[in-house]
Each structure stands twice: as structure tokens, then as C-alpha cells.
C-alpha atoms as a PDB file:
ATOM      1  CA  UNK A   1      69.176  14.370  96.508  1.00  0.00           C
ATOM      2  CA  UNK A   2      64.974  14.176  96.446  1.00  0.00           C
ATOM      3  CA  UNK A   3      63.610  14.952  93.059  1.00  0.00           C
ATOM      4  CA  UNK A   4      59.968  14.845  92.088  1.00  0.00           C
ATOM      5  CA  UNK A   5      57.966  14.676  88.617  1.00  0.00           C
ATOM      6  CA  UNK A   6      54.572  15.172  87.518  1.00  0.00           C
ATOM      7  CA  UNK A   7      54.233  12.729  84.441  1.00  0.00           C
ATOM      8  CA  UNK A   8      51.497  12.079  81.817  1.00  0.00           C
ATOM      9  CA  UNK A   9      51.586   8.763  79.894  1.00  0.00           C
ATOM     10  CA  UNK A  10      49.352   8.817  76.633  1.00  0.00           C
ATOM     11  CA  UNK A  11      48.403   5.975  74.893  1.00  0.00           C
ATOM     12  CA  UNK A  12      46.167   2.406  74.918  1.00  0.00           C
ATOM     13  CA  UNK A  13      47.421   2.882  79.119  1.00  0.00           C
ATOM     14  CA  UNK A  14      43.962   1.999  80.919  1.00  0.00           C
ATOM     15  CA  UNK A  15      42.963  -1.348  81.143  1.00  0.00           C
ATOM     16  CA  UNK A  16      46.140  -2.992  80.542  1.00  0.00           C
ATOM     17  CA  UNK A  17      47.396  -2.906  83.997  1.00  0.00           C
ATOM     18  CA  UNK A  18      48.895   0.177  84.088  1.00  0.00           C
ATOM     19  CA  UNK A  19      48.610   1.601  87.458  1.00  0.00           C
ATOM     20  CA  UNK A  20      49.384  -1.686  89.054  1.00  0.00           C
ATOM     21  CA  UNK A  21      52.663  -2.255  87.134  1.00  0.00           C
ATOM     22  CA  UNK A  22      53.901   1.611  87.282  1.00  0.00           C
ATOM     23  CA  UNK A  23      53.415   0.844  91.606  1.00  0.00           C
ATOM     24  CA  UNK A  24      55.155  -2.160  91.422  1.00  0.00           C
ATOM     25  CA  UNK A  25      58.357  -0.382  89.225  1.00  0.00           C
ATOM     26  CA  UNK A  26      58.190   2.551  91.857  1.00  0.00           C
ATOM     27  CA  UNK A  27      58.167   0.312  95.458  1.00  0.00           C
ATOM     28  CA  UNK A  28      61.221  -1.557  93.676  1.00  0.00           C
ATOM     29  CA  UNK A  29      62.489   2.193  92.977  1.00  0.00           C
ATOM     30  CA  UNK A  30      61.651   3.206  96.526  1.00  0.00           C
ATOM     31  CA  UNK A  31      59.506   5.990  94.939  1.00  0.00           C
ATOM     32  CA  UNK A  32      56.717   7.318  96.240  1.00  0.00           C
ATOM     33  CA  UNK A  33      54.003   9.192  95.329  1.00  0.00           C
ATOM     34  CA  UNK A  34      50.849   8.198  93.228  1.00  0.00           C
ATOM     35  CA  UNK A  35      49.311   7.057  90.159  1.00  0.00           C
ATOM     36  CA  UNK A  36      46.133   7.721  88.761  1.00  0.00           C
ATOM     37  CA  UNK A  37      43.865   7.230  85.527  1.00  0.00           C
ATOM     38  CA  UNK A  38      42.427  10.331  84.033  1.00  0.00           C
ATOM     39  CA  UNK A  39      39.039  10.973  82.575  1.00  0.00           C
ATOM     40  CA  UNK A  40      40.658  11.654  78.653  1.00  0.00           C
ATOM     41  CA  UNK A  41      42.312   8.063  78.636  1.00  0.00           C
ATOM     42  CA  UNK A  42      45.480   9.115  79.838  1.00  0.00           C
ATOM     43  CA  UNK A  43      47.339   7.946  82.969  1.00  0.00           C
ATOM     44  CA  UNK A  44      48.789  11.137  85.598  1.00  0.00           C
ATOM     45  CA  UNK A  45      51.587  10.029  88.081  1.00  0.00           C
ATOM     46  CA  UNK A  46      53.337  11.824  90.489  1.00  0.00           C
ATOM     47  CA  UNK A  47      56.686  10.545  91.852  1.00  0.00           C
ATOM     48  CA  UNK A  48      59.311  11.316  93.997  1.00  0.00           C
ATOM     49  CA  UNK A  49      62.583   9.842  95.060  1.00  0.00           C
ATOM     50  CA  UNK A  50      66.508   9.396  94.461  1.00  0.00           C
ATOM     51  CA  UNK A  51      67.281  11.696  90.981  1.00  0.00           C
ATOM     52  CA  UNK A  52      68.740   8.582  89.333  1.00  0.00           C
ATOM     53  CA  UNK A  53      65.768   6.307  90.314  1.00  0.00           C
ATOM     54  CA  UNK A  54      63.394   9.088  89.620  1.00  0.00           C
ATOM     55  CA  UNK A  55      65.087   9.396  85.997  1.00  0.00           C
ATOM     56  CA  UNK A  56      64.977   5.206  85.466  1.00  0.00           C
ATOM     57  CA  UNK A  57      60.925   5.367  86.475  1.00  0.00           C
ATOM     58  CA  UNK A  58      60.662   8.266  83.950  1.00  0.00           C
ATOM     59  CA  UNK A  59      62.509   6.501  80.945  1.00  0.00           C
ATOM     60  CA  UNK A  60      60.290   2.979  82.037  1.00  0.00           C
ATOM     61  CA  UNK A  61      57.175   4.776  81.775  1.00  0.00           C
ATOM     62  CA  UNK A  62      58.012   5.305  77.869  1.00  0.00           C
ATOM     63  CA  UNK A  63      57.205   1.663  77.969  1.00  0.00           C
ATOM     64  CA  UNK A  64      55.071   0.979  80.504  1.00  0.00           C
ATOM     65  CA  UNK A  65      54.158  -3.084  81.131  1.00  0.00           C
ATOM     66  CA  UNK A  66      54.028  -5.021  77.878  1.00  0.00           C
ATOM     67  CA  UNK A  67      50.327  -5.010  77.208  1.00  0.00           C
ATOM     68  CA  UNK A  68      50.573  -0.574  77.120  1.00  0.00           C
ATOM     69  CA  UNK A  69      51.305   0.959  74.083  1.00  0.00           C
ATOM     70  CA  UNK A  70      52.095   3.958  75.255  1.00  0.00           C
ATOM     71  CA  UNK A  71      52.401   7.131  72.396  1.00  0.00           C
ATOM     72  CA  UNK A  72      53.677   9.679  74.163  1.00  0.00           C
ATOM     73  CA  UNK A  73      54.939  11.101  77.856  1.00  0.00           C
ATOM     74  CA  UNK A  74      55.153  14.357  79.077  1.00  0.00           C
ATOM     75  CA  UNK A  75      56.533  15.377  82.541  1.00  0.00           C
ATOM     76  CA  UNK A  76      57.779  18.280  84.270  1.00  0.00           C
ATOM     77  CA  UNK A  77      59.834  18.751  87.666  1.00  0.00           C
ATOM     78  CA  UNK A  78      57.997  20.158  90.590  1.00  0.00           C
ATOM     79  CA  UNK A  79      59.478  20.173  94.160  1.00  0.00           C
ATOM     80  CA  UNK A  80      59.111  17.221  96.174  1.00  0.00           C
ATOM     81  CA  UNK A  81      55.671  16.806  98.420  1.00  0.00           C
ATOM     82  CA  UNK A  82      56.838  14.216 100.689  1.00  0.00           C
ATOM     83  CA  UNK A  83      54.490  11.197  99.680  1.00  0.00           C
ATOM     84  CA  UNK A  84      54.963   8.265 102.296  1.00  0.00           C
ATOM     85  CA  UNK A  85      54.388   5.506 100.051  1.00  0.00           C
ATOM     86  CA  UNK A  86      53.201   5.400  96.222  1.00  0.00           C
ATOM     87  CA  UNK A  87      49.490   4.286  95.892  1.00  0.00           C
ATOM     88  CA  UNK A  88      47.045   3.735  92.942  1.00  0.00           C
ATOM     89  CA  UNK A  89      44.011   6.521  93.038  1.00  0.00           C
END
């Protein structure tokens, strides 16, 4: 079954790489969707995809790639928009 998220990632997350390594983890997820840096530092994704993928991206994103420090994540469920392919913005 589809599931989709709207996620926020807080932290020391632009600049490091972020956006690249959160579309690598999704293509090896088959997610899709998009990722994008946000004017107040933080980084907004949206992603969509098999529940128990969708849930493994989630949890990774508490990490992020090693250079992040990410302090906090907030997401929410929304229904799934049908995203072809996940892309940086």
C-alpha cells in the first residue's frame, strides 16, 4: 500500500550534502517525490512509496548523511500525489 509524508529536517542540513544524499536513500527506496532546502535553514521533503520503505526513509532522515547534524524532524501523513521520480528543487 502507497503512503506519503511531508517531512521537515532541522538542523546544520544545508551545505552538507543533504539533498543529494536524502535522493540517493529514496531511488534505492524506490521513493519518489522531492526534496528541497528552505529559506529558515531547514530542509522540506516530500515522499511517497511502499509504507515500510516510506517508514525506513523517515527513521534515516533522523540521521541524514554523516556530515548533517540534524536536531530535530517533524512529518505528517498526507495522501499520496503520484510523484514520478524524486528530484532535488
Amino acid at each position: 500500500m502507497k503512503k506519503a509524508a511531508r517531512i521537515q529536517v532541522y538542523g546544520r542540513v544545508q551545505g552538507v550534502g543533504f539533498r543529494f544524499y536524502t535522493q540517493q536513500k529514496a531511488i534505492e527506496l524506490n521513493l519518489s517525490g522531492y526534496v528541497q532546502n528552505k529559506s529558515d535553514g531547514s530542509v522540506a521533503i516530500e515522499a511517497e512509496g511502499e509504507a515500510e520503505k516510506l517508514d525506513e526513509f523517515i527513521h534515516w532522515c533522523h540521521n541524514g548523511p554523516s556530515w548533517a547534524r540534524v536536531q530535530e524532524v517533524k512529518y505528517s501523513m498526507m495522501p499520496p500525489f503520484n510523484y514520478i521520480k524524486f528530484e532535488i528543487r
